[in-house]
N, C-alpha and C. Protein backbone atom coordinates (compact mmCIF):
# COMPACT_ATOMS: atom_id res chain seq x y z
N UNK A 1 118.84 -23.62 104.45
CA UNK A 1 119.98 -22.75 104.23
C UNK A 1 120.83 -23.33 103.12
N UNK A 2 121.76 -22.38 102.31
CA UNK A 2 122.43 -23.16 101.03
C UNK A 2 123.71 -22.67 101.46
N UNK A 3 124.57 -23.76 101.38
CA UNK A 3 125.76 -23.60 101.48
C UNK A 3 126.70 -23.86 100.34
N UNK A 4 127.57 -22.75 99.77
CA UNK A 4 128.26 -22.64 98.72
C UNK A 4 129.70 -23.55 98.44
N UNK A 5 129.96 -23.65 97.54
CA UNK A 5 131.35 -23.58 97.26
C UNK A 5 131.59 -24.17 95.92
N UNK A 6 132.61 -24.36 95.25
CA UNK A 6 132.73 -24.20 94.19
C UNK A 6 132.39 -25.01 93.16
N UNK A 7 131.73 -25.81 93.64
CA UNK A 7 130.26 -27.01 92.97
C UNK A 7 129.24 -26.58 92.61
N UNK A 8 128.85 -25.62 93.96
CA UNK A 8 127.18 -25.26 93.49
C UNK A 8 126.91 -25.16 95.10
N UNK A 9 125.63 -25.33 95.28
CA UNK A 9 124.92 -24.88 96.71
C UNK A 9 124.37 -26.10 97.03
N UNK A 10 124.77 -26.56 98.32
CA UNK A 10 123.96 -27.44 99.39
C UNK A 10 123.02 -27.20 100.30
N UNK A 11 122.01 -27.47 100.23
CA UNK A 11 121.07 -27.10 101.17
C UNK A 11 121.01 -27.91 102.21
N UNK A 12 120.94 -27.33 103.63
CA UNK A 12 120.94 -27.99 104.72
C UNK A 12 120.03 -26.98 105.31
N UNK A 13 119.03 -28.89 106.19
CA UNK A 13 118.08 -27.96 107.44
C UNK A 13 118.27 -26.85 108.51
N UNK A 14 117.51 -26.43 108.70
CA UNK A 14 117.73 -25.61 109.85
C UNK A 14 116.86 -25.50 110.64
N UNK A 15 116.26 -26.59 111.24
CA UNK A 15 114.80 -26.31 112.26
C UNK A 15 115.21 -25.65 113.40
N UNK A 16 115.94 -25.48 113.51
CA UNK A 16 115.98 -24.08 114.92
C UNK A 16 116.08 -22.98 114.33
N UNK A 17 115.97 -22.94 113.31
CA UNK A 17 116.36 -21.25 112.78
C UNK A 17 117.44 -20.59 113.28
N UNK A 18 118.54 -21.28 113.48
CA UNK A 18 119.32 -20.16 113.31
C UNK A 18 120.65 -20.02 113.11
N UNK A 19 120.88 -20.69 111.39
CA UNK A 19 122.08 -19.95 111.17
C UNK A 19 122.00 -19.15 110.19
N UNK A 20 122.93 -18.41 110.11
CA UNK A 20 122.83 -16.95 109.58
C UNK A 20 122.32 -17.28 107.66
N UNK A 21 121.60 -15.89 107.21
CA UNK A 21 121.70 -15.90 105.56
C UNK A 21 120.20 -15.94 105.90
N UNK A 22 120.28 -16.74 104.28
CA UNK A 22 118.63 -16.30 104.02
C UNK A 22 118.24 -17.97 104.44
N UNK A 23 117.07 -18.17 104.21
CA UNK A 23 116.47 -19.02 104.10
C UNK A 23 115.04 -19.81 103.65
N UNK A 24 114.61 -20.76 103.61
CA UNK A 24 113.18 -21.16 103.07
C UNK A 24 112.42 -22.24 103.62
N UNK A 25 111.58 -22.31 103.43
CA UNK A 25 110.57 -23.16 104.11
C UNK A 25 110.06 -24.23 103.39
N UNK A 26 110.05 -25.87 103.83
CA UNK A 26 109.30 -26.35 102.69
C UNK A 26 108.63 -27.41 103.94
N UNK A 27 107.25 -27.75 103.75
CA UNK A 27 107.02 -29.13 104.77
C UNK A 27 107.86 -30.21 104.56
N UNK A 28 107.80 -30.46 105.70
CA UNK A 28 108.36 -32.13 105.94
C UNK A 28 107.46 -33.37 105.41
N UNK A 29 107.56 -33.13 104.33
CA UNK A 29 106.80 -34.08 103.37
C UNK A 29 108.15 -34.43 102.11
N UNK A 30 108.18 -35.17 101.72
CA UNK A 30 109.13 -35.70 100.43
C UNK A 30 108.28 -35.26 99.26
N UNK A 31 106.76 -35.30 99.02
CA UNK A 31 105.91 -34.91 98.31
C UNK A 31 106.35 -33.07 97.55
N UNK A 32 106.17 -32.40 99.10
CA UNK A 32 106.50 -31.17 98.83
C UNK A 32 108.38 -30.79 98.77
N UNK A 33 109.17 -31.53 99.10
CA UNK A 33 110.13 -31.55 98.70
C UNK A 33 110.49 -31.86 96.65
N UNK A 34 109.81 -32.96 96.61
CA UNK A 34 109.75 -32.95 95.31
C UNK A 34 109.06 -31.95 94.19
N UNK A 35 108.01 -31.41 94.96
CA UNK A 35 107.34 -30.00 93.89
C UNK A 35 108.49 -28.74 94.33
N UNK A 36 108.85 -28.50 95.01
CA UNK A 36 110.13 -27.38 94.81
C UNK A 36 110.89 -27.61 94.37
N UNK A 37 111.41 -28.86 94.28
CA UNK A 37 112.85 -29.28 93.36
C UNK A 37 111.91 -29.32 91.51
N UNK A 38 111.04 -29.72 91.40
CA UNK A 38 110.13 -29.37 90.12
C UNK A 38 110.22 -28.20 89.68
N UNK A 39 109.97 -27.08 90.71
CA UNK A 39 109.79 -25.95 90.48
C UNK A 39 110.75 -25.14 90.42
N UNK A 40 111.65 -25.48 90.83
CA UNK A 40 112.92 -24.99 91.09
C UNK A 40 113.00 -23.79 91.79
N UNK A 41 111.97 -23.96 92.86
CA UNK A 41 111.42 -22.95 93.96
C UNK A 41 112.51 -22.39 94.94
N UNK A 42 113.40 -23.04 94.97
CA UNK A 42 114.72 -22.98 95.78
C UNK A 42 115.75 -21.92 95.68
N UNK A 43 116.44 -22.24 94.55
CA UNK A 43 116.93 -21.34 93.55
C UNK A 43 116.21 -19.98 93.92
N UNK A 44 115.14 -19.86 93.48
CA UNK A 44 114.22 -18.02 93.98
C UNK A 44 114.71 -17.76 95.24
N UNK A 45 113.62 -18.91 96.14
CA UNK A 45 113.79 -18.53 97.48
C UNK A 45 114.82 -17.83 97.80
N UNK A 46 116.18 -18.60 97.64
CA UNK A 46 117.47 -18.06 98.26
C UNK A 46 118.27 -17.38 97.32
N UNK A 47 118.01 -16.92 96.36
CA UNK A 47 118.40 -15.76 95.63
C UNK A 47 119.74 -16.49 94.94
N UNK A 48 120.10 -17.65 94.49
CA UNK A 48 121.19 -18.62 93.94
C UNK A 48 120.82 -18.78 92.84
N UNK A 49 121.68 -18.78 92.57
CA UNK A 49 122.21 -19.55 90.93
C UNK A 49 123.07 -20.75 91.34
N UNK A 50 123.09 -21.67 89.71
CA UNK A 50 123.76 -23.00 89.88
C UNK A 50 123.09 -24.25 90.42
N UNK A 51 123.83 -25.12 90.26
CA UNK A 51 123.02 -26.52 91.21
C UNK A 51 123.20 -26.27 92.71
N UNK A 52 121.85 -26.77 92.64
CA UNK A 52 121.35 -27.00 94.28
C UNK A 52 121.38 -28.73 94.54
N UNK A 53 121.88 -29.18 95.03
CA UNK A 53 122.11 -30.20 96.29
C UNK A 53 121.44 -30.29 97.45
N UNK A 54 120.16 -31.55 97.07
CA UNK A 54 119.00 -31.18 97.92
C UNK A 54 119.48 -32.75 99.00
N UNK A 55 120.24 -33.31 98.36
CA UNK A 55 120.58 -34.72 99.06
C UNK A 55 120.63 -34.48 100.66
N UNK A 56 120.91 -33.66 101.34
CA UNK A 56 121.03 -33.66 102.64
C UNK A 56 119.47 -33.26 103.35
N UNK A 57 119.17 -32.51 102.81
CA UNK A 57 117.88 -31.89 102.92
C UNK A 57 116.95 -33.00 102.77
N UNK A 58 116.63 -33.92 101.86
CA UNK A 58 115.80 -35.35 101.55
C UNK A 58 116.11 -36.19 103.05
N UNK A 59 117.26 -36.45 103.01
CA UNK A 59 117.37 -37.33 103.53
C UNK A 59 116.75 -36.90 105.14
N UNK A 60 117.47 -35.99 105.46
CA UNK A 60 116.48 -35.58 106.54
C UNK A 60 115.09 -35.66 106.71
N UNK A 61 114.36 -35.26 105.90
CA UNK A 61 113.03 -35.13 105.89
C UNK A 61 112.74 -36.84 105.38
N UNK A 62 113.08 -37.67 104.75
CA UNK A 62 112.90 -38.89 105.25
C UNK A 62 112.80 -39.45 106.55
N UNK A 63 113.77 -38.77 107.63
CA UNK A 63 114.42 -38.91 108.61
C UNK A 63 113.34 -38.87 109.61
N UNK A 64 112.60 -38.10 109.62
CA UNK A 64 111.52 -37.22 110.36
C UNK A 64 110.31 -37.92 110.00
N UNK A 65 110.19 -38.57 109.13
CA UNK A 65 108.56 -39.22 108.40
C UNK A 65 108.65 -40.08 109.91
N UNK A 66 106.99 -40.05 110.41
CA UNK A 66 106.98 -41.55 111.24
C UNK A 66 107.29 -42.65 110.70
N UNK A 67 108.09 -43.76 111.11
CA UNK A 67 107.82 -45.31 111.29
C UNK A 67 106.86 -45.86 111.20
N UNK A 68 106.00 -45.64 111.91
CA UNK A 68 104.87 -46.67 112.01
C UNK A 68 103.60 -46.82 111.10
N UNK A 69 104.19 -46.22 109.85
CA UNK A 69 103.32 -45.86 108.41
C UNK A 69 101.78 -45.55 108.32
N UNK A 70 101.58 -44.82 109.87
CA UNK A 70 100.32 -44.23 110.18
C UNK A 70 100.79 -42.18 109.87
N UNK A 71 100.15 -41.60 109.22
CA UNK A 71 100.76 -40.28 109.74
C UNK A 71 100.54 -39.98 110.76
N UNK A 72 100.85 -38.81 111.88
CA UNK A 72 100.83 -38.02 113.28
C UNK A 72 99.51 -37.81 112.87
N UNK A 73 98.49 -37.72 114.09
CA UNK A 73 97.43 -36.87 114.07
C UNK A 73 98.04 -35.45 114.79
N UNK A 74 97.36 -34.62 114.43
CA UNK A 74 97.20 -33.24 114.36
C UNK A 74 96.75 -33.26 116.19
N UNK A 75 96.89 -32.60 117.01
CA UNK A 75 95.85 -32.94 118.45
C UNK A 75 95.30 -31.72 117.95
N UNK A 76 93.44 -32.19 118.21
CA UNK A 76 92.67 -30.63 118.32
C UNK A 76 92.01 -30.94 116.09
N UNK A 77 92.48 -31.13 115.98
CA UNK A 77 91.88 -31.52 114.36
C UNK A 77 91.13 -32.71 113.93
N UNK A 78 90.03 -32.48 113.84
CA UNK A 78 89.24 -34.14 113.36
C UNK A 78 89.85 -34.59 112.08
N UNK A 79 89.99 -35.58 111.74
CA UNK A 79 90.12 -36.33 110.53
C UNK A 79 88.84 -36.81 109.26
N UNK A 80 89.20 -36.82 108.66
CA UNK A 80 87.58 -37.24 107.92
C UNK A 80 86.91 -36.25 106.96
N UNK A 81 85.88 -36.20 107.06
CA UNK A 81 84.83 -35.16 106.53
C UNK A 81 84.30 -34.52 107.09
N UNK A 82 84.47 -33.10 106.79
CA UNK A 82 84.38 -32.06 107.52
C UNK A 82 82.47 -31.72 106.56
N UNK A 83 82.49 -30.54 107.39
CA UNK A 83 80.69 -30.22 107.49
C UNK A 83 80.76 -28.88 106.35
N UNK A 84 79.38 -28.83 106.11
CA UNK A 84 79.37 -27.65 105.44
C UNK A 84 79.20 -26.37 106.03
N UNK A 85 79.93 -25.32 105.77
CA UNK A 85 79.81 -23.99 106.70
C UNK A 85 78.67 -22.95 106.49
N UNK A 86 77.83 -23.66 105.18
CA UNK A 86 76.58 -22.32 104.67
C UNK A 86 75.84 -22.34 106.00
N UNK A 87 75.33 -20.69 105.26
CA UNK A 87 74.49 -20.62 106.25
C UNK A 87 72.92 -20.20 106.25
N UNK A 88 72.66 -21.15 105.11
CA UNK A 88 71.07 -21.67 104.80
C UNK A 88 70.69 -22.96 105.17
């Protein structure tokens, strides 16, 4: 969600979905945080002009990375190399 005022727009999370306006989606990755701020994917999304203020938004999603510098496994998803699907 972007919150205005006479700076420019702050973006703040919203994983419960629900405060009011528009909003956008990005994974909880810093990776994909950094290709929307590249892209300036943000800005579209939420229909803004001006600087966007992603500082709260980063930091969060830092926030959320595991600790234990293993990523989450997925439950139900193998890891690795997956098979080929032909069907010859």
């Amino acid at each position: 969600m972007a919150v205005g005022d006479e700076t420019g727009y702050s973006l703040r999370p919203d994983p419960g979905r629900r405060l009011p306006g528009r909003g956008a989606h990005v994974h909880p990755d810093p990776a994909c945080l950094a290709l929307a701020q590249r892209r300036r994917a943000f800005g579209r999304a939420l229909r803004v002009g001006g600087q966007l203020d992603t500082d709260v938004l980063a930091e969060y999603i830092d926030a959320s990375l595991p600790t234990s510098g293993q990523p989450d496994r997925v439950e139900g998803r193998k890891q690795g190399r997956t098979t080929n699907m032909s069907t010859r």
